[in-house]
N, C-alpha and C. Protein backbone atom coordinates (compact mmCIF):
# COMPACT_ATOMS: atom_id res chain seq x y z
N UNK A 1 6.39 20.17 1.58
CA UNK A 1 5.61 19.38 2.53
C UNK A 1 4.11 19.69 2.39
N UNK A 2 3.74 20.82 2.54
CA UNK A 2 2.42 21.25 2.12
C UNK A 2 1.46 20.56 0.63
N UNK A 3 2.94 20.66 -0.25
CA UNK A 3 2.26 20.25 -1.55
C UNK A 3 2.08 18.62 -1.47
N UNK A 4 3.04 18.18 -0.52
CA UNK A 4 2.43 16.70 -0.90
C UNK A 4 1.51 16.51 0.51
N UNK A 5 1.39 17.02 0.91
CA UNK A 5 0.11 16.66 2.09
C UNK A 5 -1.56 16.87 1.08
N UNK A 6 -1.39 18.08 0.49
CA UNK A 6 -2.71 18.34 0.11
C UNK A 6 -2.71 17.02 -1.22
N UNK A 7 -1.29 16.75 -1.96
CA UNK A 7 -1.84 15.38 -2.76
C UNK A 7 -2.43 14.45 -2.71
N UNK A 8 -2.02 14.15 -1.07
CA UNK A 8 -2.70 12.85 0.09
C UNK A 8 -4.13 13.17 0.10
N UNK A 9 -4.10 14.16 0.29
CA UNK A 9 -5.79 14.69 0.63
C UNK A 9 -6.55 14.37 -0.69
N UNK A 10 -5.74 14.77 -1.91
CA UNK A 10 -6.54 14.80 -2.86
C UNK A 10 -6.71 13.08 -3.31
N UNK A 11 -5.83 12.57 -3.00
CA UNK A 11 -5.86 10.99 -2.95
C UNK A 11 -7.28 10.50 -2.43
N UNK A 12 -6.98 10.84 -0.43
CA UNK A 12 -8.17 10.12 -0.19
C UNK A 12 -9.54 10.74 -0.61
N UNK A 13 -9.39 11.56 -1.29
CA UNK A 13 -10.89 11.89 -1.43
C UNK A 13 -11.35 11.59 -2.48
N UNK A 14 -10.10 11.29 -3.52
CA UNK A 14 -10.36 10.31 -5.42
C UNK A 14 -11.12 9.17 -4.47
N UNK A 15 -10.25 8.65 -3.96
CA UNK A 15 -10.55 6.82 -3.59
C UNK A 15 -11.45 7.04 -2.99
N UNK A 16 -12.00 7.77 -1.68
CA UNK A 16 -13.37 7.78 -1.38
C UNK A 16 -14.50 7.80 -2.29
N UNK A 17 -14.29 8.87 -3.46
CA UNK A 17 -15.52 8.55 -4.46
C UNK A 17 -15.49 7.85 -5.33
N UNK A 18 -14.26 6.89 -5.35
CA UNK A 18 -14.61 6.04 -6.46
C UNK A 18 -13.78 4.35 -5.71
N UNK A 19 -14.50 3.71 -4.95
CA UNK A 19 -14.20 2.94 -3.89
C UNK A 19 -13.02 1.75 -4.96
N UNK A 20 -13.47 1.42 -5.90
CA UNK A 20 -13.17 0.23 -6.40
C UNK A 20 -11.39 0.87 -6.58
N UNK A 21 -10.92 2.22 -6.64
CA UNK A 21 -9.44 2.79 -6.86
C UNK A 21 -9.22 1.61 -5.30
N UNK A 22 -9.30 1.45 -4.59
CA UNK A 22 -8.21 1.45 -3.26
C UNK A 22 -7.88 -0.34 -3.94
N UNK A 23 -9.14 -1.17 -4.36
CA UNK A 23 -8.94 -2.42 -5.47
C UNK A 23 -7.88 -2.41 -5.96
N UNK A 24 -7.73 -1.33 -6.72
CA UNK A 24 -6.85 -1.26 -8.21
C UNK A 24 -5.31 -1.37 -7.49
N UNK A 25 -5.32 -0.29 -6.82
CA UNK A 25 -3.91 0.14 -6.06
C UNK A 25 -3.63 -0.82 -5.50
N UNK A 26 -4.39 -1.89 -4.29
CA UNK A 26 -3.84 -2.67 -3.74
C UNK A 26 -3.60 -4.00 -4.64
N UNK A 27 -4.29 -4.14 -5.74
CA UNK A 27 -3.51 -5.36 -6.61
C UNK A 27 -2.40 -4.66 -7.54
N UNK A 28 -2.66 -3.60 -7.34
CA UNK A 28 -0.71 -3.09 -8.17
C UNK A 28 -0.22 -3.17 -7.39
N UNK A 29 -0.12 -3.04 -6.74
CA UNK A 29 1.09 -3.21 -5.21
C UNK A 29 1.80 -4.72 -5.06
N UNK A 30 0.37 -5.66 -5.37
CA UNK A 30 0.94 -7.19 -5.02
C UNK A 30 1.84 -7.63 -6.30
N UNK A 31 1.14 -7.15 -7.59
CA UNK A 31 1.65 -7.52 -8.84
C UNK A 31 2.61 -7.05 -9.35
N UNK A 32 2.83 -5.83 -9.23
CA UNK A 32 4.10 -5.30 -8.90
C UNK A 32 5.21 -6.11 -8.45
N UNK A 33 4.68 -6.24 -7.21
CA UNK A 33 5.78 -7.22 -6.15
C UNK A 33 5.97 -8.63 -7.07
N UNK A 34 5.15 -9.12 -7.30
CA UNK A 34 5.05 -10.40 -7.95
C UNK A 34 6.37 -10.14 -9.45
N UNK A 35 6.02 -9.43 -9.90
CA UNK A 35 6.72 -9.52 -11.36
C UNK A 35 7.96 -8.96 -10.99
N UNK A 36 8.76 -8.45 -10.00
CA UNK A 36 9.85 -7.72 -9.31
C UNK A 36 10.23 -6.80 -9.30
N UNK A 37 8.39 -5.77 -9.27
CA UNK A 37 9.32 -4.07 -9.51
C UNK A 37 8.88 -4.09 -8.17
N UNK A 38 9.69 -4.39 -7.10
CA UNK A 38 9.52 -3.82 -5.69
C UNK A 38 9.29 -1.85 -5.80
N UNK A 39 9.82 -1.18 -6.59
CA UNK A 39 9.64 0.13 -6.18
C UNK A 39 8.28 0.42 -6.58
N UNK A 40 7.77 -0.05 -7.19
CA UNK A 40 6.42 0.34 -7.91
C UNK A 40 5.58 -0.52 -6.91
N UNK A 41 5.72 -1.45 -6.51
CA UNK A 41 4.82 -2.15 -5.70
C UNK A 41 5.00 -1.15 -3.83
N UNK A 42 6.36 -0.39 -4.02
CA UNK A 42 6.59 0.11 -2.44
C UNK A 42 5.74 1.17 -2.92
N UNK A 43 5.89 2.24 -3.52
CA UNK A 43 5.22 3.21 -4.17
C UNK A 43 3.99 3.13 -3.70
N UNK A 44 2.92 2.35 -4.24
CA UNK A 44 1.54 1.99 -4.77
C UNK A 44 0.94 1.72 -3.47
N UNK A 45 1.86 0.56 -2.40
CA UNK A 45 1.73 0.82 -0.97
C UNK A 45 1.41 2.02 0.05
N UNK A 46 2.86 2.80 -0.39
CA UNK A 46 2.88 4.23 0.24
C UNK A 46 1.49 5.03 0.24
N UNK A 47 1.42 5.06 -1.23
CA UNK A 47 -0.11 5.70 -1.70
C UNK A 47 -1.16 5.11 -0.72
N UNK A 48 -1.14 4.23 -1.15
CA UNK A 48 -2.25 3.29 0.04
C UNK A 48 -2.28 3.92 1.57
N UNK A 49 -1.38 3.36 1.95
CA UNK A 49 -1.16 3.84 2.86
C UNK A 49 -1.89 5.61 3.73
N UNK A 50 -1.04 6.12 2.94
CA UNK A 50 -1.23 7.58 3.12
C UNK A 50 -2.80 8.11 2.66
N UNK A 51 -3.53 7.27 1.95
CA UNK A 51 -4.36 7.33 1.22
C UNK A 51 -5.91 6.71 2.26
N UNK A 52 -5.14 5.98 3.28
CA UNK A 52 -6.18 5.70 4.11
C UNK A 52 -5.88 5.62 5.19
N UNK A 53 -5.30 4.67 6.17
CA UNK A 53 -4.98 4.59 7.44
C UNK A 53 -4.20 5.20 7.99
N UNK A 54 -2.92 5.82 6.75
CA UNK A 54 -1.64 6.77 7.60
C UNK A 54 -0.78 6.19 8.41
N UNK A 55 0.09 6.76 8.42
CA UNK A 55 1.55 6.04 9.03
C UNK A 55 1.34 5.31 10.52
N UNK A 56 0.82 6.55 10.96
CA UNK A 56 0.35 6.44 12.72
C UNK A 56 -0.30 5.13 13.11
N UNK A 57 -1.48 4.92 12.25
CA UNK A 57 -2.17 4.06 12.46
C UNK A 57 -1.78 2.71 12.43
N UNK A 58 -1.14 2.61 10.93
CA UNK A 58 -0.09 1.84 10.53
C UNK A 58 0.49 0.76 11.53
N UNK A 59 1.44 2.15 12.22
CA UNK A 59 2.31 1.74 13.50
C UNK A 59 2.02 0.75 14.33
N UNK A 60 0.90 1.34 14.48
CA UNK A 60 0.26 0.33 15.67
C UNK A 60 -0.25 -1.49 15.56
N UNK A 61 -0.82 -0.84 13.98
CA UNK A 61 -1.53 -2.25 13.42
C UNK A 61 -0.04 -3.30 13.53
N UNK A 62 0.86 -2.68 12.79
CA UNK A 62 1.75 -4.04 12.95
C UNK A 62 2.57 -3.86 14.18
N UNK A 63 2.92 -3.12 14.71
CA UNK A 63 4.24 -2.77 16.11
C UNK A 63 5.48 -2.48 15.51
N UNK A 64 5.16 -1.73 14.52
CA UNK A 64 6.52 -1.33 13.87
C UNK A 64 6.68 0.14 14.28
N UNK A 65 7.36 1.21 14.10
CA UNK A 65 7.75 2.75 14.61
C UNK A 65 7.33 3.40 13.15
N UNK A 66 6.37 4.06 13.25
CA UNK A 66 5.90 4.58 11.61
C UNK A 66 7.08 5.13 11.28
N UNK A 67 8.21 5.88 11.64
CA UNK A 67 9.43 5.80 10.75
C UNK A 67 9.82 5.06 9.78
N UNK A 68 9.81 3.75 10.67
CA UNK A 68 10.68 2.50 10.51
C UNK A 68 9.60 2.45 8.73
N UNK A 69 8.26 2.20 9.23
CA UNK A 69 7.37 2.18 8.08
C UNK A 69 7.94 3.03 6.81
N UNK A 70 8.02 4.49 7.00
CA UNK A 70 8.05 5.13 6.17
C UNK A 70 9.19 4.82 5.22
N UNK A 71 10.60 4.26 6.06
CA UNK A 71 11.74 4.03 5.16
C UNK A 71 11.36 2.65 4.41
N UNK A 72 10.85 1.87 5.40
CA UNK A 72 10.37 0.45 4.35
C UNK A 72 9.49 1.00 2.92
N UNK A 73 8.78 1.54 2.89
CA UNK A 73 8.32 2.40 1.77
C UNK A 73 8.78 3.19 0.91
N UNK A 74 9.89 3.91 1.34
CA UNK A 74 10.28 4.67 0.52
C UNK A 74 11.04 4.05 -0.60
N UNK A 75 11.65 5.07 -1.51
CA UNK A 75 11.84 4.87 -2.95
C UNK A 75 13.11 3.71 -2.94
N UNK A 76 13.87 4.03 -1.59
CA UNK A 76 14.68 3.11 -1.42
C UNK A 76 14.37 1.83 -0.29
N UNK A 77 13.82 2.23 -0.16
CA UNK A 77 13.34 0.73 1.13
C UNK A 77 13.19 -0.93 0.76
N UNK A 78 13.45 -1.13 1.27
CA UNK A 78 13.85 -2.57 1.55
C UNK A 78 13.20 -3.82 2.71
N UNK A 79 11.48 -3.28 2.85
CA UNK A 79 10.81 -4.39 3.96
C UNK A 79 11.16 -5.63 3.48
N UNK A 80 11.42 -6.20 4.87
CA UNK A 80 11.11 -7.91 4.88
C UNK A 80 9.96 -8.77 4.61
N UNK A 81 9.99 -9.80 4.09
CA UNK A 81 8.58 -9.88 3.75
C UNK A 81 7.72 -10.12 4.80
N UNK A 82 8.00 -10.13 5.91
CA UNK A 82 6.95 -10.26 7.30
C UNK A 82 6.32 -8.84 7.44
N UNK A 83 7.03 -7.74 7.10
CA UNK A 83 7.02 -6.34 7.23
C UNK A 83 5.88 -6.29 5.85
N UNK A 84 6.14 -6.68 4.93
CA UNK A 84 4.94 -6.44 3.65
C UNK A 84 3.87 -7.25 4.35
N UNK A 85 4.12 -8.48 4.62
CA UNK A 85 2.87 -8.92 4.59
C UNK A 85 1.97 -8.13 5.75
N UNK A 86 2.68 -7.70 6.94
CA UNK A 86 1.83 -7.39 7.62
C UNK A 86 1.53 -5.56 7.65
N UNK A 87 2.07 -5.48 6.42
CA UNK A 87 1.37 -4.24 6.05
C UNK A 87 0.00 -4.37 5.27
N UNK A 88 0.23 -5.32 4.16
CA UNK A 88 -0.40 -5.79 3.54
C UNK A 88 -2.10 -5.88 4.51
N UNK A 89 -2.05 -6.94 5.55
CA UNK A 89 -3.00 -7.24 5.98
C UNK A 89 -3.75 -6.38 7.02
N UNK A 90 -2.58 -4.96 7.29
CA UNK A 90 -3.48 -4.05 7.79
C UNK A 90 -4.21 -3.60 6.60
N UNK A 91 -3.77 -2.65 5.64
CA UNK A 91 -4.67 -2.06 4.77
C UNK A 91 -5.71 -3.02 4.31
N UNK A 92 -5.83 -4.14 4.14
CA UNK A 92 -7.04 -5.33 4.28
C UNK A 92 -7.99 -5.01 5.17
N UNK A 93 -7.78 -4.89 6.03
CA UNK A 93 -8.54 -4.76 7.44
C UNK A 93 -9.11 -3.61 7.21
N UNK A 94 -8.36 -2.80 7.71
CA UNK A 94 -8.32 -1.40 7.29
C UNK A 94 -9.72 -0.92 6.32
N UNK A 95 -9.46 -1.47 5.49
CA UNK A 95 -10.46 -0.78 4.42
C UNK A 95 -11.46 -1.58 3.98
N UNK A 96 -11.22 -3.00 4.74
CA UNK A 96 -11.91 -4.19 4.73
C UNK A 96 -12.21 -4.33 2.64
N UNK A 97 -10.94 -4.12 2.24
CA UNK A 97 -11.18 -5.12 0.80
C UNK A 97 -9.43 -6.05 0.74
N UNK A 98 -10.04 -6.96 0.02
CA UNK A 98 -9.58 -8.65 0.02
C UNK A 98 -8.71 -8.76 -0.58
N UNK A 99 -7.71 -9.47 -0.78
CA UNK A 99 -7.02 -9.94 -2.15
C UNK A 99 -7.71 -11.02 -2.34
N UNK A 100 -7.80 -11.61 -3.54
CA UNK A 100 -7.87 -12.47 -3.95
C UNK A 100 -6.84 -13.14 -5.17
N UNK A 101 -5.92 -14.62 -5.13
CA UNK A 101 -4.89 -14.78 -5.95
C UNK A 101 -5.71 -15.60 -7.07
N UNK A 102 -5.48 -15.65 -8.35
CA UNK A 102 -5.35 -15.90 -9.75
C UNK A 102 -4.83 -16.69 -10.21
N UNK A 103 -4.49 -17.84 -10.96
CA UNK A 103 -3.67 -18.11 -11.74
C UNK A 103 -4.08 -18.07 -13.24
N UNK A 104 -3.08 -17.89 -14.33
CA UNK A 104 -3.34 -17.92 -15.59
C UNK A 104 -2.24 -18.36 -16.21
N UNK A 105 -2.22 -18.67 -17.33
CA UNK A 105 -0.75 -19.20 -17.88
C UNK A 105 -0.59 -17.96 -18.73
N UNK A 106 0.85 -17.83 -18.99
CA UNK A 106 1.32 -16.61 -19.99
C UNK A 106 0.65 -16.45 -21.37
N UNK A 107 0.28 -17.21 -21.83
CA UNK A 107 -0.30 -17.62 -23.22
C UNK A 107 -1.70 -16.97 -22.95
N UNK A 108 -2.40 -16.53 -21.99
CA UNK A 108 -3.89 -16.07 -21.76
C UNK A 108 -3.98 -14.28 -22.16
């Protein structure tokens, strides 16, 4: 427990000095999701997550029980997509950076 608390720590303090990481993470998370590695996209979340606003906070933003959060995240979890999205749009808020969607054809 110790060792992964101080990882968190060491997380938010990468992404604090280098702002454009929380970017990166939150479009792996969507693209992830998009191409169907839900665990890599729950993963990349988690990080997020833990990485800035924390479970607690979390909780509140959507009215979910940060438990409930934590199992939707975990390696086995299974959120609904009302549950992503409105995770999704806390850490938006949250850290106030955007998605923005893309299209390209496979051939690019």
């Amino acid at each position: 427990m110790a060792g992964e608390r101080k990882a968190i720590e060491q997380m938010r303090l990468s992404l604090r000095e280098q702002p454009r990481g929380f970017e990166l993470l939150l479009a792996q998370a969507v693209n992830a999701c998009l191409e169907g590695d839900t665990r890599r996209s729950r993963s990349a979340l988690r990080l997020l997550v833990n990485a800035t606003i924390g479970f607690d906070a979390l909780s509140m933003l959507v009215g979910r029980p940060a438990k409930s959060l934590h199992r939707m995240l975990s390696e086995d979890g299974n959120p609904t997509l009302e549950n992503f999205a409105a995770i999704l749009a806390a850490i938006q808020h949250e850290t106030r950076v955007r998605l923005a969607v893309s299209v390209r054809s496979a051939e690019q």
